[in-house]
N, C-alpha and C. Protein backbone atom coordinates (compact mmCIF):
# COMPACT_ATOMS: atom_id res chain seq x y z
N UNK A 1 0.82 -1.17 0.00
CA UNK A 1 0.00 0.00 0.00
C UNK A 1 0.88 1.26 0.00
N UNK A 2 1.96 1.36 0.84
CA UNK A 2 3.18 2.15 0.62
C UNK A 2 3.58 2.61 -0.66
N UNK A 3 3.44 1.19 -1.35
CA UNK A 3 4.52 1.46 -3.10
C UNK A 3 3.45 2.33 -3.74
N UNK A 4 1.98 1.80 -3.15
CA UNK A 4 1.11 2.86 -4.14
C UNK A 4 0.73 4.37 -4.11
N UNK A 5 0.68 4.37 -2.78
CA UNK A 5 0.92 6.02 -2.49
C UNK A 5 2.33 7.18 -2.82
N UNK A 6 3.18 6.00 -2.80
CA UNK A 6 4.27 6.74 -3.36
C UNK A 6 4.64 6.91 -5.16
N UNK A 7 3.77 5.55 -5.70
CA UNK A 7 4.00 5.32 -7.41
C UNK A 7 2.47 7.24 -7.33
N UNK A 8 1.45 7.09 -6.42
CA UNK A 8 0.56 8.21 -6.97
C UNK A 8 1.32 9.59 -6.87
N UNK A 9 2.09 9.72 -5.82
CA UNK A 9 3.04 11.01 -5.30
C UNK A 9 3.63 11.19 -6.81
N UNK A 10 4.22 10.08 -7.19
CA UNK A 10 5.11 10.58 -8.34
C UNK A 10 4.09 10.63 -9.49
N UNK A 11 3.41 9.98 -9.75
CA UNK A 11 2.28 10.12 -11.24
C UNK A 11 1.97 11.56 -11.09
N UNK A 12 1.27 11.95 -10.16
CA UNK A 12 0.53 13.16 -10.03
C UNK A 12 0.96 14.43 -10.24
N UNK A 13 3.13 13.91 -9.84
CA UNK A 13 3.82 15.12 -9.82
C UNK A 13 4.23 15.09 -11.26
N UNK A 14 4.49 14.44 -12.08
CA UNK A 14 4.73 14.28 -13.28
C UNK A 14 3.68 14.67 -14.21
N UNK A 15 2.62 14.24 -13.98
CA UNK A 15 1.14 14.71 -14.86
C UNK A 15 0.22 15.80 -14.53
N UNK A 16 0.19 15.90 -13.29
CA UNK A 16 -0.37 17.05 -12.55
C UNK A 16 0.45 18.43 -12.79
N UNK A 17 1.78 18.33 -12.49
CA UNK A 17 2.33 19.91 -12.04
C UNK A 17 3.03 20.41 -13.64
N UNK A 18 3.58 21.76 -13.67
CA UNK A 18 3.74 21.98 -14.66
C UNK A 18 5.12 22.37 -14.45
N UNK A 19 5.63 22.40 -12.91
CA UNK A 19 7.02 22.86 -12.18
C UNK A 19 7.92 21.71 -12.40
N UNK A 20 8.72 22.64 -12.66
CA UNK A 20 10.33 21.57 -12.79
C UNK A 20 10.88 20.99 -11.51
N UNK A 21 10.12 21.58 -10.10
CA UNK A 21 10.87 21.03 -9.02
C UNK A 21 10.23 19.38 -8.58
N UNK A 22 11.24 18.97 -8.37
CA UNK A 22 10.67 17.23 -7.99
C UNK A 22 10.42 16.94 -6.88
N UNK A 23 9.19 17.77 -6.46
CA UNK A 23 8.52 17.24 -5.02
C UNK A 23 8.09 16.38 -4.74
N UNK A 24 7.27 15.60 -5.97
CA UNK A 24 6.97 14.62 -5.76
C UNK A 24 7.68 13.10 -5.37
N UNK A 25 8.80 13.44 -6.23
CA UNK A 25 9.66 12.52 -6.22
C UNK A 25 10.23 12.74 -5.16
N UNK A 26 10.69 13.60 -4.06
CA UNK A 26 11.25 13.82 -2.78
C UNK A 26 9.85 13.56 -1.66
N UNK A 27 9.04 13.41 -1.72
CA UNK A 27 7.78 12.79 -0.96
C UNK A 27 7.77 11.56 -0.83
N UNK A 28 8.05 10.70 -2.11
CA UNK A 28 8.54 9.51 -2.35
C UNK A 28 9.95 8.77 -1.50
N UNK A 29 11.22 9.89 -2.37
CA UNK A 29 11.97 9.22 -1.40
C UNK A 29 11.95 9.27 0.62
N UNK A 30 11.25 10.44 0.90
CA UNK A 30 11.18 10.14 1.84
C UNK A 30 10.79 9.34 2.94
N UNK A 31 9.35 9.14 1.88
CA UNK A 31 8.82 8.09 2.48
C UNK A 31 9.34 7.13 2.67
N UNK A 32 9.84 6.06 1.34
CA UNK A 32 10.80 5.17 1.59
C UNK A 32 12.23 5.10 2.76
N UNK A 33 12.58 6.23 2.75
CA UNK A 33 13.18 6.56 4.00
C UNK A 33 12.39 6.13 5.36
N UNK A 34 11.82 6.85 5.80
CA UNK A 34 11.04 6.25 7.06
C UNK A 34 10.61 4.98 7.01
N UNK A 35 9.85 4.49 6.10
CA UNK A 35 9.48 2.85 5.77
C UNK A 35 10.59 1.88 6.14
N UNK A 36 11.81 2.34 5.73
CA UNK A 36 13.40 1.68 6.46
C UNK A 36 13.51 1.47 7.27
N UNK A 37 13.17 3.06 8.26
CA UNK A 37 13.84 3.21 9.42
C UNK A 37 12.94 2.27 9.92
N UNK A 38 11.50 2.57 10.03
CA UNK A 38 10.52 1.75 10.88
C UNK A 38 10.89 -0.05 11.19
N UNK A 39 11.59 -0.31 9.57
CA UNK A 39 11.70 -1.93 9.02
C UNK A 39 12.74 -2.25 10.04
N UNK A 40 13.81 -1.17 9.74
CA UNK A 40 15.07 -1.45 11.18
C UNK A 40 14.67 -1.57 12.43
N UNK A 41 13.68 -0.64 12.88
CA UNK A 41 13.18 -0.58 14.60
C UNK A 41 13.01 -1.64 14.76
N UNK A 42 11.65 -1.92 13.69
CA UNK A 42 11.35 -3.44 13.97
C UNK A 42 12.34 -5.21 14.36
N UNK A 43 13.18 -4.48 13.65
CA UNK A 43 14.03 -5.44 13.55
C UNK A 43 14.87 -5.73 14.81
N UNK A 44 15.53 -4.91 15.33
CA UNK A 44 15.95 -4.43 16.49
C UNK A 44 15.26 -4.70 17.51
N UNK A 45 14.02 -4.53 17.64
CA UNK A 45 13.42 -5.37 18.63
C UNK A 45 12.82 -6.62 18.83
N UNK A 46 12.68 -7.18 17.74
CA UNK A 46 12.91 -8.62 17.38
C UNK A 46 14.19 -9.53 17.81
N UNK A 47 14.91 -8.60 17.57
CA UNK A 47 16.51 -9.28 17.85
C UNK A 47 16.78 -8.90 19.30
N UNK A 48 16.26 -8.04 19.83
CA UNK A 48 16.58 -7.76 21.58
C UNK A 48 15.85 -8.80 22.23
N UNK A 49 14.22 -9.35 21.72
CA UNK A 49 13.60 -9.82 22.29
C UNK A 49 14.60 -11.57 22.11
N UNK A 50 15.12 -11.88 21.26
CA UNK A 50 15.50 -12.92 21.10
C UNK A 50 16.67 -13.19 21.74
N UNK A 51 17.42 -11.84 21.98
CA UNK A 51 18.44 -12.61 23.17
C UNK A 51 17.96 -12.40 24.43
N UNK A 52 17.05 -11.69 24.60
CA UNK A 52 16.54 -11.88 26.51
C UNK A 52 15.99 -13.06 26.41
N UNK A 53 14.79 -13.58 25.62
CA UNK A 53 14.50 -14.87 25.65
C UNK A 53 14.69 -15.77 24.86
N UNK A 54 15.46 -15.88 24.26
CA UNK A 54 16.26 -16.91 22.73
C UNK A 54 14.81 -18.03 22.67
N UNK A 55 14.01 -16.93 22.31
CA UNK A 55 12.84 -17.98 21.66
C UNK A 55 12.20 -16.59 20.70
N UNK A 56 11.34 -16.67 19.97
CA UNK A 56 10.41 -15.38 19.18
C UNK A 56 9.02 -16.11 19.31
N UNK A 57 9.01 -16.96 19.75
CA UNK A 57 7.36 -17.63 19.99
C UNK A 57 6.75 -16.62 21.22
N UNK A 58 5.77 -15.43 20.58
CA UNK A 58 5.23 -14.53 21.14
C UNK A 58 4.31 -15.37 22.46
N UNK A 59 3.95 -16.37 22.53
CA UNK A 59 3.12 -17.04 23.42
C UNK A 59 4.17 -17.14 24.68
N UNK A 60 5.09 -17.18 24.55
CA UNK A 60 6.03 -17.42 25.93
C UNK A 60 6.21 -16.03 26.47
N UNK A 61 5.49 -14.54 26.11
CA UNK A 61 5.89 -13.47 26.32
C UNK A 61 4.85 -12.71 26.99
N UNK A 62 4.79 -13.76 28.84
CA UNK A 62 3.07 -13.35 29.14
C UNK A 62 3.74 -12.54 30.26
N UNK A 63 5.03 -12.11 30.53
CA UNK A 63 5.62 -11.25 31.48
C UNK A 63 6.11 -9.76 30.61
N UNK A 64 6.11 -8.49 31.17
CA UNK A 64 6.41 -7.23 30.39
C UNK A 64 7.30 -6.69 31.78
N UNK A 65 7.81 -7.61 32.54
CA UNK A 65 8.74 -7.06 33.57
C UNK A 65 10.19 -7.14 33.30
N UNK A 66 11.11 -6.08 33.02
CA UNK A 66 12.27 -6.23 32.97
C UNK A 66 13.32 -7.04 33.62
């Protein structure tokens, strides 16, 4: 759903505007930017959770106490 809001950012800026500046295309990359970062967070806490409990089976995760 991402790729499509960003393929419309760029259609719109290409067919829509009549300006040479590439906003659209910088809406785009940004987005994809954050979409990263988020993919990394995620990741990162996937991998923290797996060395406190070297399991990822969310069912063993009925404690939220440090």
């Amino acid at each position: 759903m991402l790729a499509a809001a960003n393929l419309n950012f760029i259609v719109f800026w290409r067919f829509g505007s009549q300006q040479q500046q590439p906003t659209g295309v910088m809406v785009a990359i940004f987005s994809i930017a954050i979409a990263a970062a988020e993919a990394a967070v995620g990741l990162a806490l996937v991998i923290a959770i797996y060395r406190h409990y070297r399991t990822t089976n969310v069912d063993k995760f009925d404690s939220l106490k440090g």
